[in-house]
Protein backbone atom coordinates (compact mmCIF):
# COMPACT_ATOMS: atom_id res chain seq x y z
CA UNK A 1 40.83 77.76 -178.55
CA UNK A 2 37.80 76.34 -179.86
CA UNK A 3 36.33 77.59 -182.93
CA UNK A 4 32.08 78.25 -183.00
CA UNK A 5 30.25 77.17 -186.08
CA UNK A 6 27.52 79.76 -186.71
CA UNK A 7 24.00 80.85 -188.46
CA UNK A 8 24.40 83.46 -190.54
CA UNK A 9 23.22 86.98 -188.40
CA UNK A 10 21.64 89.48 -189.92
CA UNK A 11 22.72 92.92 -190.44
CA UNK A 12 20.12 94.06 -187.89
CA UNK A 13 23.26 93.23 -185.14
CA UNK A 14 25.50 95.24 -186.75
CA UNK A 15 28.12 97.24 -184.79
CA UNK A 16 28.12 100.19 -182.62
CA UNK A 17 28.87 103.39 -184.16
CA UNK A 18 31.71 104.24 -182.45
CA UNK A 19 33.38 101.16 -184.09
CA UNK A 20 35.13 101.40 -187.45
CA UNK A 21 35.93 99.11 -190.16
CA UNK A 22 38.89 98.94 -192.13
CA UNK A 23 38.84 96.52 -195.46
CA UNK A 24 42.49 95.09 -197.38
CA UNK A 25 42.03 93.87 -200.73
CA UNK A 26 44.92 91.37 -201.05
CA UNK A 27 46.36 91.39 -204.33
CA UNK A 28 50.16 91.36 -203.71
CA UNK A 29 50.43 87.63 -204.77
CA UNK A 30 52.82 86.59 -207.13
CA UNK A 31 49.82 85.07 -209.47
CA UNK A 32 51.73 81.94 -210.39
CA UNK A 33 48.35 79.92 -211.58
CA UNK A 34 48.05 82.62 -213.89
CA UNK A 35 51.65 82.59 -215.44
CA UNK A 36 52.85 85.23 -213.18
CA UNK A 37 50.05 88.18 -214.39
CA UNK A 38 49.10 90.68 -211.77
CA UNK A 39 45.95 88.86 -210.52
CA UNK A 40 44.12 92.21 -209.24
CA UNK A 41 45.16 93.99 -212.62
CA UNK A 42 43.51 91.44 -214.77
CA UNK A 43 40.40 91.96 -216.67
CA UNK A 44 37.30 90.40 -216.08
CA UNK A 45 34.31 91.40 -217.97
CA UNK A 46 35.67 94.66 -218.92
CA UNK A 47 37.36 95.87 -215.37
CA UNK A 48 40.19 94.63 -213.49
CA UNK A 49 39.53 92.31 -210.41
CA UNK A 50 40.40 94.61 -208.18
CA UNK A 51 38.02 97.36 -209.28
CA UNK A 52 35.10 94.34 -208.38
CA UNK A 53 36.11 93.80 -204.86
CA UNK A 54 36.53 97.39 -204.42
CA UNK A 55 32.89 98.37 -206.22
CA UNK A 56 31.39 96.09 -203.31
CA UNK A 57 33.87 96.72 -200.30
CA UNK A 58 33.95 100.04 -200.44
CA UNK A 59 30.13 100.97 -199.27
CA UNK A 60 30.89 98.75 -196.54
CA UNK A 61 33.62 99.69 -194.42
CA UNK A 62 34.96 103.38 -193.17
CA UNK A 63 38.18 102.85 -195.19
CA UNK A 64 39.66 100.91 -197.92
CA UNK A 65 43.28 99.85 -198.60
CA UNK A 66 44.50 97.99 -201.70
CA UNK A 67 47.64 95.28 -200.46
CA UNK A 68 49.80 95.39 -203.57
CA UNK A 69 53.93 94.17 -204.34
CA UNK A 70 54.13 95.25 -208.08
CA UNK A 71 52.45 97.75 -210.27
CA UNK A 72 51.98 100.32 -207.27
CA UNK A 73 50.94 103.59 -209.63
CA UNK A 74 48.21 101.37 -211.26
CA UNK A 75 46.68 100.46 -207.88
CA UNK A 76 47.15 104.12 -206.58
CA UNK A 77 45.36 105.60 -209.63
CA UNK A 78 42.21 103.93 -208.21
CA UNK A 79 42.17 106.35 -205.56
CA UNK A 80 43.28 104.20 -202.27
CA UNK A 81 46.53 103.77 -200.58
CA UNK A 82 48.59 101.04 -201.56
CA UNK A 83 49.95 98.72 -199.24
CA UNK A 84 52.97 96.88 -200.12
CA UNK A 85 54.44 93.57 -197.70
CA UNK A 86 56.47 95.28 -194.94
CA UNK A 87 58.07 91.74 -194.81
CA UNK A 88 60.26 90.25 -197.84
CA UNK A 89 60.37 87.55 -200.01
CA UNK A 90 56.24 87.35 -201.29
CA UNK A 91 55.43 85.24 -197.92
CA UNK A 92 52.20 85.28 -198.34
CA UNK A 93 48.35 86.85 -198.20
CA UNK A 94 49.21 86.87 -194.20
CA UNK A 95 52.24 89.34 -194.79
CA UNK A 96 50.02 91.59 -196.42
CA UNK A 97 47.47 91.60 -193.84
CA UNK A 98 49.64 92.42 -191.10
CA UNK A 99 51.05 95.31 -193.21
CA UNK A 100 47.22 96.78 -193.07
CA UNK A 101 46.63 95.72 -189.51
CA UNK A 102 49.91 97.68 -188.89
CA UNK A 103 48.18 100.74 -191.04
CA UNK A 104 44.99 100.83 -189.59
CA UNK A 105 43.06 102.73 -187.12
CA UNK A 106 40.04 100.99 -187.09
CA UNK A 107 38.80 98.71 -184.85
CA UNK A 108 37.90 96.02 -187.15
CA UNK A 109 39.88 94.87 -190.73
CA UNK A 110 38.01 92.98 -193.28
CA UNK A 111 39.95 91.04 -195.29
CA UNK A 112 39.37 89.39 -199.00
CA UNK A 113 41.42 88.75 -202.16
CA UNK A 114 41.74 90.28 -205.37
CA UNK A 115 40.07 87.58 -207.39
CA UNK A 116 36.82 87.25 -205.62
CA UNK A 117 34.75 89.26 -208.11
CA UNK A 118 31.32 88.45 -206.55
CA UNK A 119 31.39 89.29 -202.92
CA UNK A 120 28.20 89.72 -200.84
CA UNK A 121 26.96 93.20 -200.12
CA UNK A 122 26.46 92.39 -196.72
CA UNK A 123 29.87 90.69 -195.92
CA UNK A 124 31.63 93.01 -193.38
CA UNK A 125 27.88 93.55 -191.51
CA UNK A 126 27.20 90.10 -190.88
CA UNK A 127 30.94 89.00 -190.03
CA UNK A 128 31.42 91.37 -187.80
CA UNK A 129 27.63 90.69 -186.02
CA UNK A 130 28.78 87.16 -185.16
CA UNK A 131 31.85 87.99 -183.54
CA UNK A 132 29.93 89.93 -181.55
CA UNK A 133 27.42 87.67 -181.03
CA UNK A 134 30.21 84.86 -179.78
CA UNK A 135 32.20 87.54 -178.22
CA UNK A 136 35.33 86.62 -180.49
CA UNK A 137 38.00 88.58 -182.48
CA UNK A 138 37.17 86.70 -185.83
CA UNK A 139 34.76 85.79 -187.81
CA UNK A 140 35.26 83.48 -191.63
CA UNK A 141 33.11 83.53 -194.23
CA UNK A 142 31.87 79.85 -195.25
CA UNK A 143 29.48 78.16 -197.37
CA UNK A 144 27.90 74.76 -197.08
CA UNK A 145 30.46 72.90 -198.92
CA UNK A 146 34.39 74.73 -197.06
CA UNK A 147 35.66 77.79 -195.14
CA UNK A 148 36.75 80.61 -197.17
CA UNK A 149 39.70 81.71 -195.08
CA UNK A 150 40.23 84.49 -197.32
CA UNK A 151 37.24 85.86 -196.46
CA UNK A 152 37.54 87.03 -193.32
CA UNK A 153 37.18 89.63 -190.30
CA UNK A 154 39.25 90.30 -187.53
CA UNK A 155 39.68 92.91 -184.54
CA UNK A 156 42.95 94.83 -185.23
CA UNK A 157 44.14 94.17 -181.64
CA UNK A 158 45.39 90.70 -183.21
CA UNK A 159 48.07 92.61 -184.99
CA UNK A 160 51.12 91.59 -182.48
CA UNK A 161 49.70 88.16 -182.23
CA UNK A 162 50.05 87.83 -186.38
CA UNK A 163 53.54 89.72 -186.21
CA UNK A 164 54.55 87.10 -184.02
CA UNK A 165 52.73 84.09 -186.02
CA UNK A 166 55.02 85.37 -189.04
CA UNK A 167 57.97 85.29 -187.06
CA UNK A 168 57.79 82.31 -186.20
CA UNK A 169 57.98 80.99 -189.98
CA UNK A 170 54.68 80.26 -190.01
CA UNK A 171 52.66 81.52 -193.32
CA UNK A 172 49.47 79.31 -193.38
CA UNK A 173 46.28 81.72 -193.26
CA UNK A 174 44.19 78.70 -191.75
CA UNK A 175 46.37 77.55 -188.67
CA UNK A 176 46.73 81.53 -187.70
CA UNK A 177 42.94 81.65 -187.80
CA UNK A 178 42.89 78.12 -185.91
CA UNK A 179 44.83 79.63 -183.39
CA UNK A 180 42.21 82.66 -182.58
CA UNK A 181 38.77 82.17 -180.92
CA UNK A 182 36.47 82.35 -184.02
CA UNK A 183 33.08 81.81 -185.54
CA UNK A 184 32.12 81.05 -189.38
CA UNK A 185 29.35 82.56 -190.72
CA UNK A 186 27.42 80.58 -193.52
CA UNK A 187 27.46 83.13 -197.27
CA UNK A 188 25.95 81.92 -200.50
CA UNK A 189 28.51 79.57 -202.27
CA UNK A 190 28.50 81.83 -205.41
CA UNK A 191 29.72 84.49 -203.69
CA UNK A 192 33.59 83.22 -203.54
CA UNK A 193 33.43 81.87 -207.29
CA UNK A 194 37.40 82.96 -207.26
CA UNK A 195 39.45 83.15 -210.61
CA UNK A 196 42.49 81.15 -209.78
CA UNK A 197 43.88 80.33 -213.83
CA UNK A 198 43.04 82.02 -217.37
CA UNK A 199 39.94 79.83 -218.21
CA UNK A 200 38.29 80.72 -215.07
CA UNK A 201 37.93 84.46 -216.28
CA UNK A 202 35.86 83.28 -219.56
CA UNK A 203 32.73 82.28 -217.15
């Protein structure tokens, strides 16, 4: 289907009440760019990355879920449920967004990794505007330069069509979201600054 390139909408269009919004905080990688660590576990500025996308998620959305594979009491001590891969073998951020698609209640799941400390406050109001703007069932966040595709919004009806996606062997985030009807919605390039190996948490 084709994909629609647009504006950032404000948070003026912002969704019914009736509709809720679940958020995932991926952080059940296997952190190989930083020697293996537990990327959501690691400090940054004197809290983990985790607590970060949590701090700014959290006042956004109805509920919050953390998607973790290892360390499962430290996540749970931060007060949300834990979601660990209902499929084996660490196959990816996809795996653990159909584990909180298969969790959810909501109408809506906003997605976004771990190691994304800077996240805008308005990220799940304006994603979820332009899908309903465009009358799709996802919206990515993008800057001027690339898509995030970690960044992302999508209706939870999409669950069997990601179950199936996986299935199929497929694990790349950006052809499942290629696949879907979509829209991008233009953020602040600062906003994804993401911490990928040990020097990048010394900024």
């Amino acid at each position: 289907m084709a994909r629609v390139r647009a504006t950032a909408p404000t948070a003026s269009t912002c969704m019914p009440a009736t509709e809720k919004i679940a958020a995932v905080i991926l952080a059940g990688g296997e952190g190989r760019r930083m020697g293996g660590a537990d990327k959501g576990l690691i400090a940054y500025r004197g809290r983990p990355l985790v607590e970060w996308a949590l701090a700014t998620l959290a006042p956004q959305v109805d509920e919050i879920f953390i998607s973790a594979n290892r360390n499962l009491d430290r996540y749970s001590a931060l007060g949300r449920r834990v979601l660990p891969d209902t499929l084996p073998g660490f196959p990816g951020p996809l795996a653990g967004v159909l584990a909180a698609l298969q969790a959810v209640e909501a109408d809506w799941l906003l997605v976004a990794p771990c190691d994304t400390p800077h996240l805008p406050a308005d990220l799940a109001s304006r994603l979820l505007a332009a899908t309903r703007q465009q009358n799709v069932p996802l919206a990515v966040a993008a800057d001027e330069a690339r898509v995030h595709h970690s960044c992302f919004i999508v209706r939870t009806d999409q669950r069997e069509n990601l179950a199936a996606f996986l299935a199929s062997g497929e694990r790349a985030v950006r052809r499942w979201q290629a696949s879907l009807a979509s829209v991008t919605v233009r953020f602040d390039a600062a906003c994804f600054a993401n911490l990928n190996q040990p020097g990048d948490l010394e900024v």
